[in-house]
Protein backbone atom coordinates (compact mmCIF):
# COMPACT_ATOMS: atom_id res chain seq x y z
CA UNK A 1 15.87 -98.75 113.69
CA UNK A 2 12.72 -96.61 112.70
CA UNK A 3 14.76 -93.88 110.77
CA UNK A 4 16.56 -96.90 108.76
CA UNK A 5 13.15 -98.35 107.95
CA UNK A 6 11.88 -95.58 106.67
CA UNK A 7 14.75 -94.74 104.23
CA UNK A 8 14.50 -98.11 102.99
CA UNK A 9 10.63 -97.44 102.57
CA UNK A 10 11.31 -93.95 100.90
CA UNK A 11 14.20 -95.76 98.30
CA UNK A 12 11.84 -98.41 97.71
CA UNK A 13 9.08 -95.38 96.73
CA UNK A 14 10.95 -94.04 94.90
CA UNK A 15 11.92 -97.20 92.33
CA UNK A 16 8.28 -98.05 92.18
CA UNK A 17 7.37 -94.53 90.75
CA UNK A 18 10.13 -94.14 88.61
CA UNK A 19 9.34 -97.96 87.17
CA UNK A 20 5.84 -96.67 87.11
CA UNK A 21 6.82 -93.77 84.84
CA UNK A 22 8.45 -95.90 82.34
CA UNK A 23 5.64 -96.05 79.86
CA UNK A 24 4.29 -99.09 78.49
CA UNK A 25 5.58 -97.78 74.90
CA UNK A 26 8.91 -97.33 75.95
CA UNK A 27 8.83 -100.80 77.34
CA UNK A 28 7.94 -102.24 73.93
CA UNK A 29 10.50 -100.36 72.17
CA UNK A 30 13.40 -101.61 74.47
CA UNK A 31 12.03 -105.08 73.59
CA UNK A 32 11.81 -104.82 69.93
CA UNK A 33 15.24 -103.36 70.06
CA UNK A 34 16.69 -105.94 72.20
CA UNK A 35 14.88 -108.79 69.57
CA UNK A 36 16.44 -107.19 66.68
CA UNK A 37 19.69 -107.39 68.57
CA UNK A 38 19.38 -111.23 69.56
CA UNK A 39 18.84 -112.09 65.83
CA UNK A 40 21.99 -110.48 64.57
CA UNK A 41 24.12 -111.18 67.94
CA UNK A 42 25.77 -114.41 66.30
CA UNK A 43 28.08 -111.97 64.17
CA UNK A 44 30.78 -110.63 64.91
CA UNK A 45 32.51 -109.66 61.94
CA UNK A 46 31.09 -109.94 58.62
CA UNK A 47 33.11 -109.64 55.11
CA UNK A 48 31.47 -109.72 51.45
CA UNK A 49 32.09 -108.19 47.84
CA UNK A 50 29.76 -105.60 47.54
CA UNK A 51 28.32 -103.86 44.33
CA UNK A 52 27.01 -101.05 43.74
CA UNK A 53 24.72 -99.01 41.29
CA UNK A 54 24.04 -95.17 41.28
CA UNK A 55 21.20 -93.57 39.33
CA UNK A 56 21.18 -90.04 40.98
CA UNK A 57 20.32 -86.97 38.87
CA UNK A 58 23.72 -84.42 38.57
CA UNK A 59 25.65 -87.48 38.26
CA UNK A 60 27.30 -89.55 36.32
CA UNK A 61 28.49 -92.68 38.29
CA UNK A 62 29.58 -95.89 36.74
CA UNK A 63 28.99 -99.43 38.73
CA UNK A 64 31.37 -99.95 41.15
CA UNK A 65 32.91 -103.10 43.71
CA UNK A 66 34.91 -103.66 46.55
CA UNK A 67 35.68 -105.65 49.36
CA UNK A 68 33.60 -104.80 52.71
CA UNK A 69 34.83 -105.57 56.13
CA UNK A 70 32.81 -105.27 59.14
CA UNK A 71 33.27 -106.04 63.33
CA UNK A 72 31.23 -105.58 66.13
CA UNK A 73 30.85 -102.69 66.73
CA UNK A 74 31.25 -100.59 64.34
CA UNK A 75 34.46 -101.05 62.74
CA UNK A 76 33.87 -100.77 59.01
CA UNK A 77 36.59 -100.93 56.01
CA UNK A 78 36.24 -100.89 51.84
CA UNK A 79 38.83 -101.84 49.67
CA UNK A 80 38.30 -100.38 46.60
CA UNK A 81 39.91 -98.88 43.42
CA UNK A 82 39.24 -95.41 43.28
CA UNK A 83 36.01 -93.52 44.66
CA UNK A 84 33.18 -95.65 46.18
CA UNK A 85 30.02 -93.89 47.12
CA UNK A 86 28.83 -95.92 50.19
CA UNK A 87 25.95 -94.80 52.82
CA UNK A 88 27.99 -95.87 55.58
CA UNK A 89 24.86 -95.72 58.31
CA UNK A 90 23.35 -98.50 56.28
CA UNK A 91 26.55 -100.72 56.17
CA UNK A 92 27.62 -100.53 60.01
CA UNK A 93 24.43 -99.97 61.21
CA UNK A 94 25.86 -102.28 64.11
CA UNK A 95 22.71 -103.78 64.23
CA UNK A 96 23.59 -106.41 67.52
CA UNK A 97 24.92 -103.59 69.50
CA UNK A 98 21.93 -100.88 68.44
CA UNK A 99 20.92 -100.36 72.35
CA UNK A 100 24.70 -99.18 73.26
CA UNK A 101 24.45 -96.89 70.48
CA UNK A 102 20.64 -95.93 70.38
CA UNK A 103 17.80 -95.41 72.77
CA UNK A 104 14.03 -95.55 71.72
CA UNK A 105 12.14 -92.51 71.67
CA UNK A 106 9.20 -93.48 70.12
CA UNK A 107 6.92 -96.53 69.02
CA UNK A 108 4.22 -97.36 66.25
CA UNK A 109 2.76 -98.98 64.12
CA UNK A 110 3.68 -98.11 60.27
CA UNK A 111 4.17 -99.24 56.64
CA UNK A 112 7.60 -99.13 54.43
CA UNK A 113 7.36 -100.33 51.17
CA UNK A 114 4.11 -101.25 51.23
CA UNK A 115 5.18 -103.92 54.78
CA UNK A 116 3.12 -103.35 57.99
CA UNK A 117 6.39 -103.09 60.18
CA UNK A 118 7.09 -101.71 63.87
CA UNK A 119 8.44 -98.12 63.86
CA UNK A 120 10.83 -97.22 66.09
CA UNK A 121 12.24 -93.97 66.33
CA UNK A 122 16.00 -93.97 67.67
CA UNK A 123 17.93 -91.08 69.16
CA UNK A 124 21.82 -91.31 69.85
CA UNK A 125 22.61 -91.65 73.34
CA UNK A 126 25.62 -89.55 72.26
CA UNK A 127 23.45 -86.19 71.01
CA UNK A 128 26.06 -85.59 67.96
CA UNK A 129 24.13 -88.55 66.33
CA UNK A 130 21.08 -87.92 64.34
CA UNK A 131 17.81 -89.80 64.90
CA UNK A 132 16.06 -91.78 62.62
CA UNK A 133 13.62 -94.14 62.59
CA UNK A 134 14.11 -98.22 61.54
CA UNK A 135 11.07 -100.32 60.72
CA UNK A 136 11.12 -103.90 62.18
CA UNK A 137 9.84 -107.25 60.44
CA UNK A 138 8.50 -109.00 63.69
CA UNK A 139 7.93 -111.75 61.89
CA UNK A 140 11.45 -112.57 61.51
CA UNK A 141 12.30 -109.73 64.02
CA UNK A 142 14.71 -108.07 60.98
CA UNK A 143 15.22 -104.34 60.48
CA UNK A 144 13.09 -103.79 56.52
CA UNK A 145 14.43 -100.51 56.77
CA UNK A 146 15.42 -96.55 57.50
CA UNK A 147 14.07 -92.90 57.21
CA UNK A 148 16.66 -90.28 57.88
CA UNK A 149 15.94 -86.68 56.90
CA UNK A 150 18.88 -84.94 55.37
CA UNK A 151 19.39 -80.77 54.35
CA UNK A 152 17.02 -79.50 52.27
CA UNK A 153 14.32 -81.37 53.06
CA UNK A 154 15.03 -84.09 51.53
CA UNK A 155 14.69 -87.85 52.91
CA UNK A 156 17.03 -90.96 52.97
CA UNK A 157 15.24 -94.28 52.86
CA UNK A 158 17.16 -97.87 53.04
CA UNK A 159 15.35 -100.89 52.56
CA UNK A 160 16.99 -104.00 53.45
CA UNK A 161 16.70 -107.25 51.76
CA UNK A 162 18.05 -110.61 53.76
CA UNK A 163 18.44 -114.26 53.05
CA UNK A 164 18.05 -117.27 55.16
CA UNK A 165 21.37 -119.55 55.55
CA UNK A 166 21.92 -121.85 58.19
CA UNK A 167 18.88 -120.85 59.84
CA UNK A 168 20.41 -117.18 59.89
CA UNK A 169 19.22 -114.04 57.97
CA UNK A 170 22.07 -112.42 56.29
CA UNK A 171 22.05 -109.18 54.60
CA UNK A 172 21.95 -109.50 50.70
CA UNK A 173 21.03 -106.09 49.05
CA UNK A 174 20.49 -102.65 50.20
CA UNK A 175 18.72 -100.40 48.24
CA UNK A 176 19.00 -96.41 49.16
CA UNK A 177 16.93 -93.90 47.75
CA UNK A 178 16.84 -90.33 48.03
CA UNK A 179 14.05 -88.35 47.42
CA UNK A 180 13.00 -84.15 47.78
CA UNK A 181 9.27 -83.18 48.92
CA UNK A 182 8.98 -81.73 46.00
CA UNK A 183 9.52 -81.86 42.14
CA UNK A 184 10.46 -77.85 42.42
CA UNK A 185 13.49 -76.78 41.31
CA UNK A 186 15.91 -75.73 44.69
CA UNK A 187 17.83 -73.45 43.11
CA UNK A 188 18.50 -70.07 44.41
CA UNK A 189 16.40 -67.23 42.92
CA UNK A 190 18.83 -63.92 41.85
CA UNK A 191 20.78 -62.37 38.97
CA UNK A 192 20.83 -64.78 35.72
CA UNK A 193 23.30 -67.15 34.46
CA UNK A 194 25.27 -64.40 32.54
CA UNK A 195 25.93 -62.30 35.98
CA UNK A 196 27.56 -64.12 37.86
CA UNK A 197 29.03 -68.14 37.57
CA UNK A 198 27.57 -70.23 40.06
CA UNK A 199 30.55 -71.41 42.33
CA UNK A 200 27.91 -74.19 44.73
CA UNK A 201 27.96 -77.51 43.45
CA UNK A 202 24.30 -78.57 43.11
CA UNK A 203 23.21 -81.08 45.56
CA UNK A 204 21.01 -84.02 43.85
CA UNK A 205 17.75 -84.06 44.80
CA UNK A 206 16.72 -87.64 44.46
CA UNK A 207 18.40 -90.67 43.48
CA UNK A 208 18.56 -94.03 44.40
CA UNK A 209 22.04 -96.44 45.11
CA UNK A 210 21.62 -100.19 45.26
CA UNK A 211 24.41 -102.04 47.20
CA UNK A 212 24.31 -106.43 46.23
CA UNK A 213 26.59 -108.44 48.50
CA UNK A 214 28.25 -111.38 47.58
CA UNK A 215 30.91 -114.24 48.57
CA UNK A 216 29.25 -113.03 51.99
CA UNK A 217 31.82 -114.88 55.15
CA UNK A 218 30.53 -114.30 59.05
CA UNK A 219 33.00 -114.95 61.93
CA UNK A 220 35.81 -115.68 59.51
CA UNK A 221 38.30 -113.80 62.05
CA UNK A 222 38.51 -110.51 60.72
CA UNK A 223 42.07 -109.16 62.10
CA UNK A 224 42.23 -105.61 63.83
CA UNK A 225 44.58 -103.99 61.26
CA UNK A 226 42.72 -104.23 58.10
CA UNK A 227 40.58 -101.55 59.63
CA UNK A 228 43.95 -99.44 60.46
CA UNK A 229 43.77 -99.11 56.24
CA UNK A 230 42.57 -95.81 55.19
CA UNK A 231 39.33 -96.01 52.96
C-alpha cells in the first residue's frame, strides 16, 4: 500500500513540474491560437472568384481570375485559364485548424502595418514546414497578417483584409509583398556580359501581388473531387 502511494505521489510530481515548466508565454500563445481558431471554426469550405494583380520587377504579368475552392483542412483548388501566380500559404492558411498544423514558439507584442497586433511565431509540428510569424487583431481576434523569410534574404509579408457578414469576418483581399534588405543589386560579381551568357533566371527582388475575392460562398458543400482536378 505504501509503495503504491508513493508512485502515485511521484506521477503526481512529476505533472506539477512539467505544468510548472510550461511558461506563462507559451500559455498565452496556445490561447491566442486557439481564439483565432474559434473565429474561423464555422467554415468548412469556402469558394470565391479571386483576382489578382502582380507588380513585381523582372516581370511582366497581366491581371488574372479564377475560381478558388477551399475545405478544412487544407484542401485547396484554382480553376483557371492558363498560369495563375498564387501564394498558396496565404490562401489555405487553414486558419481553424492552425494548432494541428502549428505550435507556438514565441509571443509579443508588435506592429504590422502600422496595427499594434499580437505576434506569434509558429513552427510546424511537422519540421519540413517553415516558421513564420502571424500577427493577431485581438480586437476581433483575426490574423492582420504574415512574415516569412524566403532565399536571399528577402521577406514575404501578407496582410489580410476581412469583412463583417452575418456577424462573421470573411476574407476579402490579400495583399503580398515582397521585399530585399537592400536596394543592392544581387547579382553575381565575375566575367562581363560578353564572356559568358547568363543561363540563371533572375529572381525578383521585391514586388507586391494583391489577391480581391468575390461572389465569396461558405459551407456551400464543396464535393471531394473538385480537388482531385489538377491546378
Amino acid at each position: 500500500m505504501r509503495v503504491r502511494n508513493k508512485q502515485t505521489l511521484t506521477t503526481g510530481m512529476m505533472v506539477m513540474v512539467l505544468v510548472f515548466l510550461r511558461s506563462p508565454a507559451a500559455e498565452e500563445g496556445d490561447a491566442t491560437l486557439t481564439r483565432v481558431e474559434q473565429t474561423f471554426s464555422w467554415i468548412q469550405d469556402l469558394s470565391a472568384t479571386i483576382t489578382i494583380t502582380v507588380d513585381m520587377e523582372r516581370l511582366n504579368v497581366p491581371p488574372m481570375a479564377g475560381k478558388m475552392f477551399f475545405k478544412q483542412p487544407d484542401k485547396l483548388h484554382i480553376d483557371a485559364d492558363g498560369f495563375m501566380m498564387v501564394p498558396r500559404d496565404g490562401l489555405a492558411l487553414g486558419l481553424s485548424s492552425l494548432g494541428s498544423i502549428y505550435e507556438v514558439g514565441d509571443i509579443a507584442s508588435d506592429t504590422l502595418n502600422g496595427k499594434t497586433c499580437r505576434r506569434l511565431i509558429l513552427v510546424g509540428r511537422d519540421r519540413k514546414k517553415q516558421s513564420f510569424a502571424l500577427y493577431i487583431d485581438t480586437t476581433r481576434w483575426t490574423p492582420e497578417g504574415f512574415v516569412r523569410t524566403l532565399p536571399g534574404g528577402r521577406n514575404l509579408t501578407g496582410l489580410f483584409t476581412f469583412s463583417k457578414e452575418n456577424g462573421h469576418w470573411i476574407p476579402s483581399r490579400l495583399d503580398v509583398r515582397i521585399a530585399s534588405p537592400s536596394d543592392e543589386s544581387t547579382e553575381p560579381a565575375g566575367l562581363p556580359e560578353t564572356d559568358f551568357p547568363r543561363r540563371r533566371a533572375q529572381i525578383p527582388k521585391r514586388g507586391t501581388i494583391t489577391i480581391e475575392y468575390s461572389d465569396v460562398k461558405i459551407n456551400a458543400g464543396i464535393a471531394d473531387a473538385i480537388f482531385n482536378k489538377e491546378d
